[in-house]
N, C-alpha and C. Protein backbone atom coordinates (compact mmCIF):
# COMPACT_ATOMS: atom_id res chain seq x y z
N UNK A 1 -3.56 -15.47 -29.53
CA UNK A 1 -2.90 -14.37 -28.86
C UNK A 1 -1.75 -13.87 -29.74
N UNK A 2 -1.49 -12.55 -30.25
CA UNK A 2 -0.75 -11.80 -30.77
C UNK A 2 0.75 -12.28 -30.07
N UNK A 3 2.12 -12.28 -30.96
CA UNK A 3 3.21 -11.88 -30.16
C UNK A 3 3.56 -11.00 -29.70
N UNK A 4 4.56 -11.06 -29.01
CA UNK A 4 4.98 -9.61 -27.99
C UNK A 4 6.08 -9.14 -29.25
N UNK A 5 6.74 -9.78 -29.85
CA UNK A 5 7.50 -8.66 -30.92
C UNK A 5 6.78 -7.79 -31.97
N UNK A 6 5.60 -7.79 -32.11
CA UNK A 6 4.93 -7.09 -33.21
C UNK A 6 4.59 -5.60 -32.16
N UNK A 7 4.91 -6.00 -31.15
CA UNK A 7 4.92 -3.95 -30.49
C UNK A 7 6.21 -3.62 -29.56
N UNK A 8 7.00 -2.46 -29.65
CA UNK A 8 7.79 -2.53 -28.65
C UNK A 8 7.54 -1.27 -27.58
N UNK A 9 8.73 -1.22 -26.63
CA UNK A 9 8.54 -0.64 -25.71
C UNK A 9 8.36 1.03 -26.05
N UNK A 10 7.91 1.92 -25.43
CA UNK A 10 8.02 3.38 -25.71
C UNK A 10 9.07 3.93 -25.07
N UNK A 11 9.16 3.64 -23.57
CA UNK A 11 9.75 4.18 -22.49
C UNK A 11 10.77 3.67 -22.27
N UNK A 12 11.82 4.29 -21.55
CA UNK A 12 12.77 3.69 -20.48
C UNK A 12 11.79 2.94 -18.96
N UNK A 13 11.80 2.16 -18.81
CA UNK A 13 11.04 2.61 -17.29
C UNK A 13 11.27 0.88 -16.52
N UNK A 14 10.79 0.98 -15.42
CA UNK A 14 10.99 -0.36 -14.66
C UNK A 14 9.25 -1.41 -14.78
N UNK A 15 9.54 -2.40 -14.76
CA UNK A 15 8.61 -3.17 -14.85
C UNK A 15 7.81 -3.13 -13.07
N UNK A 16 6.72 -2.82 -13.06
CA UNK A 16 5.97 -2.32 -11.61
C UNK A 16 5.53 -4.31 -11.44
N UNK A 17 5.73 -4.99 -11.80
CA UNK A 17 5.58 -6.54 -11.38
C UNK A 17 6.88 -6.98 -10.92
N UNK A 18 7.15 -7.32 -11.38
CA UNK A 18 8.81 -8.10 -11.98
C UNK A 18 10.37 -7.00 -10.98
N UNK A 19 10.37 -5.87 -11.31
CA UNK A 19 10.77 -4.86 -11.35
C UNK A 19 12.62 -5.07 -12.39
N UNK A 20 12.26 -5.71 -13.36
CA UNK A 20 13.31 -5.66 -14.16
C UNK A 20 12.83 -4.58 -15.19
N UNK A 21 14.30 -3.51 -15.42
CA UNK A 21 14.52 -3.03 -15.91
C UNK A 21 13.93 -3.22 -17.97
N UNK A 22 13.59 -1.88 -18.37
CA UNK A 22 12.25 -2.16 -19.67
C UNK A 22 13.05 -1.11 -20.37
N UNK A 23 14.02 -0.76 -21.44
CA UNK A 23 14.78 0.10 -22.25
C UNK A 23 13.89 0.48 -23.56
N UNK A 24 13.57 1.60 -23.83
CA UNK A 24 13.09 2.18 -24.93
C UNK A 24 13.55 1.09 -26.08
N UNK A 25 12.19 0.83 -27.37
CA UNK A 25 13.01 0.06 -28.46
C UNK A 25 12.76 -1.24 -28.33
N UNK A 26 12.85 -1.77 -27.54
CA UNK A 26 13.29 -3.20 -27.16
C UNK A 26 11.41 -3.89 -27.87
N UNK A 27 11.79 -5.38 -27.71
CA UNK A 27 10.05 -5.47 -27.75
C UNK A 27 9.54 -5.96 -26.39
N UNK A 28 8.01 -5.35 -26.38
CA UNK A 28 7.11 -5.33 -25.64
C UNK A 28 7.84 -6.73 -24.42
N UNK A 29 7.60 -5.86 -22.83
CA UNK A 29 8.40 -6.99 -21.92
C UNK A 29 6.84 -8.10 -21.42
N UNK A 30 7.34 -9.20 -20.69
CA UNK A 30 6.53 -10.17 -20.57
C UNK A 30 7.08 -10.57 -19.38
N UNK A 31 6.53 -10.69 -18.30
CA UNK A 31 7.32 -11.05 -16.83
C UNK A 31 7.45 -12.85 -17.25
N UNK A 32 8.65 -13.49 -16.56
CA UNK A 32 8.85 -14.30 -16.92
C UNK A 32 8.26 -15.44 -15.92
N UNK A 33 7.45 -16.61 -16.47
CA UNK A 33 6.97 -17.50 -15.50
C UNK A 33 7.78 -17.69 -14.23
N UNK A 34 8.94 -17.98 -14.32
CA UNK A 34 9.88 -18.39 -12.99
C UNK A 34 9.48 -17.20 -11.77
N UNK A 35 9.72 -15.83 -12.76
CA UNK A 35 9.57 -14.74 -12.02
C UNK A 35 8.38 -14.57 -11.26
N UNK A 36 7.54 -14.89 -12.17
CA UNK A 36 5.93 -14.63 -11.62
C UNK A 36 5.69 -15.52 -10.66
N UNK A 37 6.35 -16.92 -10.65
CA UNK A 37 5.86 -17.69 -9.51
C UNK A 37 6.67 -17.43 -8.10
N UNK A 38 7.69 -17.04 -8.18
CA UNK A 38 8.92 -16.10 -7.37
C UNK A 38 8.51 -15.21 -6.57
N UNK A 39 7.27 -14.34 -7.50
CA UNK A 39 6.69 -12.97 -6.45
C UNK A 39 5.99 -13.80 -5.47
N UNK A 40 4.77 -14.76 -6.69
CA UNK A 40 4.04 -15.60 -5.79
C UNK A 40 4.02 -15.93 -4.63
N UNK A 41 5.18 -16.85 -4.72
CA UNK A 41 5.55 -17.30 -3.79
C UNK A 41 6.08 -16.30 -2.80
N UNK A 42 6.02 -15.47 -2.86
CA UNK A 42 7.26 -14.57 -1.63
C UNK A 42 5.72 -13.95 -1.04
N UNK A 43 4.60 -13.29 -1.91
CA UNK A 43 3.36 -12.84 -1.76
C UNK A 43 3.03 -13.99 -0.19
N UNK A 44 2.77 -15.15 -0.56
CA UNK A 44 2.03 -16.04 -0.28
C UNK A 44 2.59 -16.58 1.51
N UNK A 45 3.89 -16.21 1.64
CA UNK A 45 4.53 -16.25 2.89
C UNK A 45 4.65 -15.14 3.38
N UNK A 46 4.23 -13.92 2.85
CA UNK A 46 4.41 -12.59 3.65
C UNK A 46 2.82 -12.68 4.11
N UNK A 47 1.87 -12.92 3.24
CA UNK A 47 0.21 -13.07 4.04
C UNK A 47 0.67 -13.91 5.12
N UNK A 48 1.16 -14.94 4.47
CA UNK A 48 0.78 -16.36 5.87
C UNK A 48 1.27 -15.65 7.71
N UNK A 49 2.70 -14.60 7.33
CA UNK A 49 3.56 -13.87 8.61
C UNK A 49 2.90 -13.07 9.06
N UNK A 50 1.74 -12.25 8.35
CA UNK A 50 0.70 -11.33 8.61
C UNK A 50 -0.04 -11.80 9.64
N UNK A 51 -0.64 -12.86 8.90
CA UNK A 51 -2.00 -14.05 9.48
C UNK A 51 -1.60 -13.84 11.19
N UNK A 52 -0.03 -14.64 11.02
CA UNK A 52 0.73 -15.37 11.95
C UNK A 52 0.71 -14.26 13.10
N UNK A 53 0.80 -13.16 12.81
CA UNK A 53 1.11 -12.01 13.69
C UNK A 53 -0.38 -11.43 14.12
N UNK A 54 -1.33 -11.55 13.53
CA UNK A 54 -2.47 -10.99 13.62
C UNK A 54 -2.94 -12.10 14.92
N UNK A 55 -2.67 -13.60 14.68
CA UNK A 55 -3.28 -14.45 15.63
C UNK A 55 -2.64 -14.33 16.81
N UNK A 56 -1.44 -13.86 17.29
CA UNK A 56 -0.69 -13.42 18.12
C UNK A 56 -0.82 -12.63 19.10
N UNK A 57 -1.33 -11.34 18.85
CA UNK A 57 -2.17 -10.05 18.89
C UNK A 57 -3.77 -10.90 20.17
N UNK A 58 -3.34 -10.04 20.95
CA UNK A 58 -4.77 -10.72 22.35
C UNK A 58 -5.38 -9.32 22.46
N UNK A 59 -7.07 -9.91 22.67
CA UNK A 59 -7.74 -8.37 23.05
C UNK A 59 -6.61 -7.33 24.11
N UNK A 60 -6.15 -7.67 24.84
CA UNK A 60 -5.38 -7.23 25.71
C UNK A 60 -4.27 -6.13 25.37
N UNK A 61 -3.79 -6.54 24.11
CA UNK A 61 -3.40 -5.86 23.56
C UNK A 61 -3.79 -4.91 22.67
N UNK A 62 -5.04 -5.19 21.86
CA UNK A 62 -5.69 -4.34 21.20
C UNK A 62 -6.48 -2.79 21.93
N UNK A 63 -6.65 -3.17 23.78
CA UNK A 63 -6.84 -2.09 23.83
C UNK A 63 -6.17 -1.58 24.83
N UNK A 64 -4.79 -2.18 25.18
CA UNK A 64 -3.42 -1.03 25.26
C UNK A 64 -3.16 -0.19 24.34
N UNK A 65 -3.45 -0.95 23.13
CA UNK A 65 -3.42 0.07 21.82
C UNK A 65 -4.05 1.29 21.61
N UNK A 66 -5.49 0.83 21.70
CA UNK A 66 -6.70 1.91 21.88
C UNK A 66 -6.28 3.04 23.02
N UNK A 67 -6.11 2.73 23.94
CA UNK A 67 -5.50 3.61 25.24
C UNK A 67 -4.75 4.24 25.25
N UNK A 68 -3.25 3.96 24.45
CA UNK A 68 -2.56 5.03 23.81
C UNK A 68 -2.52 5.71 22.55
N UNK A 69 -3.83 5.39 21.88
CA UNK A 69 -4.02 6.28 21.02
C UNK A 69 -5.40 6.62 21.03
N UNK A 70 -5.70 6.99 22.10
CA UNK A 70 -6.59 6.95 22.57
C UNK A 70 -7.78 8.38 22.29
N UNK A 71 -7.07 9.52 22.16
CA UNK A 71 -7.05 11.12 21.93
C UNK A 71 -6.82 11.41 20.43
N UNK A 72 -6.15 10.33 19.73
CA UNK A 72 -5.73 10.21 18.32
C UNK A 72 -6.49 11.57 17.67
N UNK A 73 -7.72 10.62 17.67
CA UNK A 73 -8.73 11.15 16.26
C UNK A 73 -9.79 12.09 16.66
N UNK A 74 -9.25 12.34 18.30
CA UNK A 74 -10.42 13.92 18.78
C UNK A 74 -9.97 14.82 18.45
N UNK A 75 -11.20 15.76 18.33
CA UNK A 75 -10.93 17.30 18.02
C UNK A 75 -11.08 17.90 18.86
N UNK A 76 -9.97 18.12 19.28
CA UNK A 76 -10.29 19.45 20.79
C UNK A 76 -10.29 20.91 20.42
N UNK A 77 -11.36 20.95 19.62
CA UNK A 77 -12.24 22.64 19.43
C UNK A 77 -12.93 22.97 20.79
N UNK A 78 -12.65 22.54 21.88
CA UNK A 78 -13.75 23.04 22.81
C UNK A 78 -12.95 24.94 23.47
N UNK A 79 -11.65 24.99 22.81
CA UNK A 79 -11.24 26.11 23.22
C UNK A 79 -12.00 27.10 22.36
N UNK A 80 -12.05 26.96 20.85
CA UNK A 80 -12.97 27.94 20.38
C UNK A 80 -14.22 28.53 20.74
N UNK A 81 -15.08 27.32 21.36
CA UNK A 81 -15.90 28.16 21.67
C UNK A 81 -16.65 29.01 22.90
C-alpha cells in the first residue's frame, strides 16, 4: 500500500467520515483508528435505540398511525371530473 504523503489534499473541505477539518496542501487525510472505532461505536448504539424503539411500537399503535394518516397519499381528483 502506497503512503498517504506521496499525494496531498486539493481542497479546503471537511472530512464526510471523521468530520475533521482537511486544509488545501496538507497530505492526503486518513481517519484515525481511535476515530473510526468512536463512530463505530456511537453507529452501533444508535441501531441497538432504533431496534429498542421499533420493539416498543404494538400493532395498536401502528394503526393509530395509519388512521391519522390515513388520507395521506390519496388523490382527491374526484372534483375534476
Amino acid at each position: 500500500m502506497e503512503k498517504n504523503e506521496e499525494y496531498i489534499e486539493l481542497d479546503n473541505r471537511y472530512c464526510p467520515v471523521c468530520g475533521d477539518k482537511i486544509i488545501a496542501g496538507e497530505n492526503m487525510h486518513r481517519c484515525s483508528d481511535k476515530k473510526l472505532k468512536e463512530i463505530e461505536k456511537m453507529n452501533e448504539l444508535k441501531m441497538k435505540k432504533e431496534e429498542e424503539i421499533e420493539e416498543i411500537r404494538e400493532y395498536s399503535d401502528k394503526l393509530d398511525e395509519y388512521e391519522l394518516y390515513e388520507g395521506y397519499y390519496d388523490n382527491d381528483n374526484d372534483d375534476d371530473e
